[in-house]
N, C-alpha and C. Protein backbone atom coordinates (compact mmCIF):
# COMPACT_ATOMS: atom_id res chain seq x y z
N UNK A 1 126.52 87.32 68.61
CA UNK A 1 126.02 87.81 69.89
C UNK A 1 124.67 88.48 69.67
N UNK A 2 123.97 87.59 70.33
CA UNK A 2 122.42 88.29 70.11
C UNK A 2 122.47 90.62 70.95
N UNK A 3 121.87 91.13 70.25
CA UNK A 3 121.65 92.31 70.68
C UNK A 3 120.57 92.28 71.52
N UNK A 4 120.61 93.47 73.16
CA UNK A 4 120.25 93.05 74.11
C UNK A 4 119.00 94.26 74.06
N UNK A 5 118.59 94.93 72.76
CA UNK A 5 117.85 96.10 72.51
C UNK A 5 116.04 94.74 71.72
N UNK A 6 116.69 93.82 71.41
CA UNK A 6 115.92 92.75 71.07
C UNK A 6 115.25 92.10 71.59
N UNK A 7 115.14 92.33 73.34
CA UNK A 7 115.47 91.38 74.37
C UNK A 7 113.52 91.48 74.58
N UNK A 8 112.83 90.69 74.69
CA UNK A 8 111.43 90.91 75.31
C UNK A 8 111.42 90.86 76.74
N UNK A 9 110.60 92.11 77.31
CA UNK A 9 110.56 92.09 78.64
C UNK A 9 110.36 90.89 79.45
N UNK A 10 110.60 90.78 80.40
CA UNK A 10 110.27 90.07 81.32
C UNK A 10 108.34 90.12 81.54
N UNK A 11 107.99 89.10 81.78
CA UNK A 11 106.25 89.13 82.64
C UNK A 11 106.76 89.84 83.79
N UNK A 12 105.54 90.09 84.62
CA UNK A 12 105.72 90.48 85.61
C UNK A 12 105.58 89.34 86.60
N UNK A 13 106.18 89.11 87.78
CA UNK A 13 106.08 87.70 88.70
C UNK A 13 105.27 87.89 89.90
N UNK A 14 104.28 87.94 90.19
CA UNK A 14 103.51 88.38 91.71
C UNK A 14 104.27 87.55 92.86
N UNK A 15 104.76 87.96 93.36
CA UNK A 15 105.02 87.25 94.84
C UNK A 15 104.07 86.42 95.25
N UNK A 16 105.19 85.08 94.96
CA UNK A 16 105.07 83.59 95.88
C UNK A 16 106.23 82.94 96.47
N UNK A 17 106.54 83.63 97.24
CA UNK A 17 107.98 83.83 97.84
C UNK A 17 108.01 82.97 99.24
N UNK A 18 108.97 83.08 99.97
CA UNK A 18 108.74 82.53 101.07
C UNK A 18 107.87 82.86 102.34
N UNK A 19 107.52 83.99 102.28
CA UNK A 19 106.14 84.54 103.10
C UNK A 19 104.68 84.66 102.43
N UNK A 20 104.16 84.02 102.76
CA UNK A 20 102.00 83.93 102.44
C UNK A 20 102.08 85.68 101.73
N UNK A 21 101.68 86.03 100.60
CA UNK A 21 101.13 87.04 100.16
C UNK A 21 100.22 87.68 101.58
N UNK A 22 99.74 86.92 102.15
CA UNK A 22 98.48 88.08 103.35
C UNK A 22 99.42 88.17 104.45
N UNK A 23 100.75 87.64 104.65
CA UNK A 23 102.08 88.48 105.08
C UNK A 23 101.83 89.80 105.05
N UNK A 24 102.00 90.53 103.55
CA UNK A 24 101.74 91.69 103.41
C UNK A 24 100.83 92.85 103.35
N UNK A 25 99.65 92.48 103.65
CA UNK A 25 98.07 93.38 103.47
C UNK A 25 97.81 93.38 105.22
N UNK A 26 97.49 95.02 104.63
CA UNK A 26 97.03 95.68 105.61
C UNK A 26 97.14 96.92 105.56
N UNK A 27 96.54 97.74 106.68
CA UNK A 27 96.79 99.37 106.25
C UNK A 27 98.06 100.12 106.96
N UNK A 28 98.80 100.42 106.43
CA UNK A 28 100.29 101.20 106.65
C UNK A 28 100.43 102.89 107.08
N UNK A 29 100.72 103.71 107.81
CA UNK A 29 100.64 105.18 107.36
C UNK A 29 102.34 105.60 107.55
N UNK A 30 102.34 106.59 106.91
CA UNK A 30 103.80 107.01 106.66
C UNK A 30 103.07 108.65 106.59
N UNK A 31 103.77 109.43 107.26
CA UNK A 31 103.68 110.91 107.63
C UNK A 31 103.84 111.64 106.33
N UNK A 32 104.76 111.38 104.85
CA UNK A 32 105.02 111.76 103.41
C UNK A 32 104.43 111.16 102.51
N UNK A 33 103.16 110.30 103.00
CA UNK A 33 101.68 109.17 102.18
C UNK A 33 101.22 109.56 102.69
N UNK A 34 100.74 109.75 103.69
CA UNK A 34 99.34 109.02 104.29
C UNK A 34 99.01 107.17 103.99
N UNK A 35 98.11 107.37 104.16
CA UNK A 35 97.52 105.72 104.20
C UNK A 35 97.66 105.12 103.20
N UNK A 36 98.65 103.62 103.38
CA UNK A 36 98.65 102.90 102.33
C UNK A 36 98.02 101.58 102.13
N UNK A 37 97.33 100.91 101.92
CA UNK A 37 96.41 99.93 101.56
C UNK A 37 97.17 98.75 100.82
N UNK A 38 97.41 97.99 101.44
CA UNK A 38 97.89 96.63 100.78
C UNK A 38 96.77 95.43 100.76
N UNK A 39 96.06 94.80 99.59
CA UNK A 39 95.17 94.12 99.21
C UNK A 39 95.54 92.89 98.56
N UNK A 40 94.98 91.84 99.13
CA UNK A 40 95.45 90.63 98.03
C UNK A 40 93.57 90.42 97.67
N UNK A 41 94.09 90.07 96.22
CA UNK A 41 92.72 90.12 95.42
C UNK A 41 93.15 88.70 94.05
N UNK A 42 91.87 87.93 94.05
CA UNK A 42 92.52 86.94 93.20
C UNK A 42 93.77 86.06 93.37
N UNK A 43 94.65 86.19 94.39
CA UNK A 43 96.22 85.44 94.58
C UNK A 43 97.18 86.56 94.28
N UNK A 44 96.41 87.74 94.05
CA UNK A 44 97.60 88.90 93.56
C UNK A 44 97.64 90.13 94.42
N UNK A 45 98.61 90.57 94.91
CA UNK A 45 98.89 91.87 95.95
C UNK A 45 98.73 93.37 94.78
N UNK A 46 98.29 93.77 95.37
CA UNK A 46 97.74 95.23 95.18
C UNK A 46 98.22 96.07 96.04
N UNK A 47 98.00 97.80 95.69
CA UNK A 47 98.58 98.71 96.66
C UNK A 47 97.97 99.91 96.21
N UNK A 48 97.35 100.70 97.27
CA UNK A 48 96.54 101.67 97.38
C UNK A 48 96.54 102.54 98.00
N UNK A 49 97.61 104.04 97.29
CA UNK A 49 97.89 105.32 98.24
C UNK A 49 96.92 106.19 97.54
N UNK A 50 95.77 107.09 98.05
CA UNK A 50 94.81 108.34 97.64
C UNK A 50 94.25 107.52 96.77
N UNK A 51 94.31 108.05 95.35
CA UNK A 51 93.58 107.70 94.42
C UNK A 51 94.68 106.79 93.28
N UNK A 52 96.11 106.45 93.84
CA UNK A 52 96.95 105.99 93.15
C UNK A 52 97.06 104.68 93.55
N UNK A 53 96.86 103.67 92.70
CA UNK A 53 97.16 102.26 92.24
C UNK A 53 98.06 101.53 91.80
N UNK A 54 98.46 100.30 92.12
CA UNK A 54 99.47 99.75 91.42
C UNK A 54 99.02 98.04 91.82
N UNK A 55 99.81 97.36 90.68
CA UNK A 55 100.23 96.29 91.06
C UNK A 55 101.39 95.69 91.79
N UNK A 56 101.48 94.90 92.47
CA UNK A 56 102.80 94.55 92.74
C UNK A 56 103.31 93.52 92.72
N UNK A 57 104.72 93.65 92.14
CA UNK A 57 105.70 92.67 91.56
C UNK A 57 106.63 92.30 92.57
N UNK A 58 107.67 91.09 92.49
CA UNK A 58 108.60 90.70 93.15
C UNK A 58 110.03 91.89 92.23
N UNK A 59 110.48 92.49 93.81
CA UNK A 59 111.95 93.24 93.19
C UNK A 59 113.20 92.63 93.63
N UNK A 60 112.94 91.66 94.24
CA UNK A 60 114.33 90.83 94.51
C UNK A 60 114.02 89.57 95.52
N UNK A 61 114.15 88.31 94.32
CA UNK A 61 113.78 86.82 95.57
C UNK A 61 114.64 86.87 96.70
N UNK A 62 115.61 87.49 96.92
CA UNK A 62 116.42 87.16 97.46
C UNK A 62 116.12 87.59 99.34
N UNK A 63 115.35 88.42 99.24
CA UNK A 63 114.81 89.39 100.27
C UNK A 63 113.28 89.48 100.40
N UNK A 64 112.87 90.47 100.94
CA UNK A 64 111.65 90.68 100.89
C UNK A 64 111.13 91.90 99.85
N UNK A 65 112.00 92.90 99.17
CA UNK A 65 110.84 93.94 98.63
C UNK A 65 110.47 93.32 97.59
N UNK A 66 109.38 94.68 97.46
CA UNK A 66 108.72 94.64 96.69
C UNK A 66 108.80 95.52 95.41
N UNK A 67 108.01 95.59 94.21
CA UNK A 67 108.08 96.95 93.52
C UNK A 67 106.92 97.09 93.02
N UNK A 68 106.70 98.60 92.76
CA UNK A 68 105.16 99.34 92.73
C UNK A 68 105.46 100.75 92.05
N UNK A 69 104.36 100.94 91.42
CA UNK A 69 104.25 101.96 90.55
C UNK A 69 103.50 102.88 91.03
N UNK A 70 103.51 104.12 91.93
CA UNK A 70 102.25 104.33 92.58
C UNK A 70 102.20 106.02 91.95
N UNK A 71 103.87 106.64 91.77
CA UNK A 71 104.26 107.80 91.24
C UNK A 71 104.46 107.94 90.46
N UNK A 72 104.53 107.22 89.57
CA UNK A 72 104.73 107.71 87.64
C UNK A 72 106.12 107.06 87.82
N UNK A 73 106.40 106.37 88.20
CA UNK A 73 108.02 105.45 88.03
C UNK A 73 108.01 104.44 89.65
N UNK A 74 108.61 103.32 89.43
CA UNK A 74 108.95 102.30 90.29
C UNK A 74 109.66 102.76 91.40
N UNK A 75 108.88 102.20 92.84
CA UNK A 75 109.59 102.27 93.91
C UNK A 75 109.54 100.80 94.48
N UNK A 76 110.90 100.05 95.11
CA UNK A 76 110.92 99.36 95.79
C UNK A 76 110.64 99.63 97.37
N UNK A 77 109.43 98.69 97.45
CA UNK A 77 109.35 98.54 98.71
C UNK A 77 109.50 97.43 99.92
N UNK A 78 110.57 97.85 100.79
CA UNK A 78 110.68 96.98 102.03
C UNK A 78 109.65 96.72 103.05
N UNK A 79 109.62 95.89 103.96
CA UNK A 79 108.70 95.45 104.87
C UNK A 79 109.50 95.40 106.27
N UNK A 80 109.19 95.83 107.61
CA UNK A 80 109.50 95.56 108.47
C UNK A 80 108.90 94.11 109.62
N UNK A 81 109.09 93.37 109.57
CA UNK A 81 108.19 92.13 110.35
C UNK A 81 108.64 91.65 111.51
N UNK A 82 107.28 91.42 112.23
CA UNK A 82 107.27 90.62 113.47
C UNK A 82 106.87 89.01 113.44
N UNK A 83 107.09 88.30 113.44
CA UNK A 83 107.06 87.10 113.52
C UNK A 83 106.36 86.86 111.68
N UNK A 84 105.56 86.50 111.39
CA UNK A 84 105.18 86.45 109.44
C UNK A 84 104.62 87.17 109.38
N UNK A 85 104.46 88.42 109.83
CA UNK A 85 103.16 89.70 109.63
C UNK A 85 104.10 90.99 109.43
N UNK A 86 103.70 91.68 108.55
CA UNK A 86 104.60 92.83 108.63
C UNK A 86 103.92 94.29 109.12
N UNK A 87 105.01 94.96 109.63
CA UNK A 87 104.69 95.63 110.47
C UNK A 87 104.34 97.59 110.05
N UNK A 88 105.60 97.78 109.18
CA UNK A 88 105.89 98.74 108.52
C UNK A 88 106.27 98.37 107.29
N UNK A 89 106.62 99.62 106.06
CA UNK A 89 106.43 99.52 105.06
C UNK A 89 107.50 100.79 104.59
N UNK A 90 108.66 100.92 103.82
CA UNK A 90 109.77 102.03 103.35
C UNK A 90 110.01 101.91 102.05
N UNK A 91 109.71 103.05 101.39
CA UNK A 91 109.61 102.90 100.08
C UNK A 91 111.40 103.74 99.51
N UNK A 92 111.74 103.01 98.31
CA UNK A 92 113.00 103.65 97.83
C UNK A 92 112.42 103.83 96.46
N UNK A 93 112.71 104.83 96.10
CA UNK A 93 112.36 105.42 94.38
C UNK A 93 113.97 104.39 93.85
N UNK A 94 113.63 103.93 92.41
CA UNK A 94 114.44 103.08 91.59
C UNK A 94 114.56 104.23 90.07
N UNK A 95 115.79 104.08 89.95
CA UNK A 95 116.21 104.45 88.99
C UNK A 95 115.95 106.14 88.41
N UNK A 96 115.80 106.56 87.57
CA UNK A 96 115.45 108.36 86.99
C UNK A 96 114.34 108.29 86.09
């Protein structure tokens, strides 16, 4: 049985999912952020709260979030949508 401490990470996968990446860009505000900035640059989604950055990864094909590093640890983020455009944006902190 191979040991799972051996294991090489995963790449990271940018979302090419069933919604267009520019699905998701645009500017968001949340009353506990302020303004959040979603950017597609190169074929790749980006995310931009103050002076904090991240890339963003696919957190589950199965759905729509997302995941982002914007606090010093991963939050998945959901999307609220109206027809292929999304509308709002709810972030869940992952893991400790």
């Amino acid at each position: 049985m191979r040991s799972t401490s051996r294991r090489t990470p995963m790449p990271m996968i940018f979302i090419r999912a069933f919604l267009r990446m520019d699905s998701y860009a645009g500017v968001y505000h949340k009353p506990a952020f302020g303004r959040i900035e979603w950017t597609l640059t190169d074929g790749k989604l980006h995310v931009t709260m103050g002076v904090a950055r991240s890339d963003v990864e696919v957190y589950d094909r199965t759905a729509n979030p997302l995941r982002v590093e914007l606090t010093g640890g991963g939050s998945a983020v959901g999307f609220k949508f109206e027809g292929q455009r999304a509308t709002s944006v709810t972030f869940t902190r992952l893991g400790s």
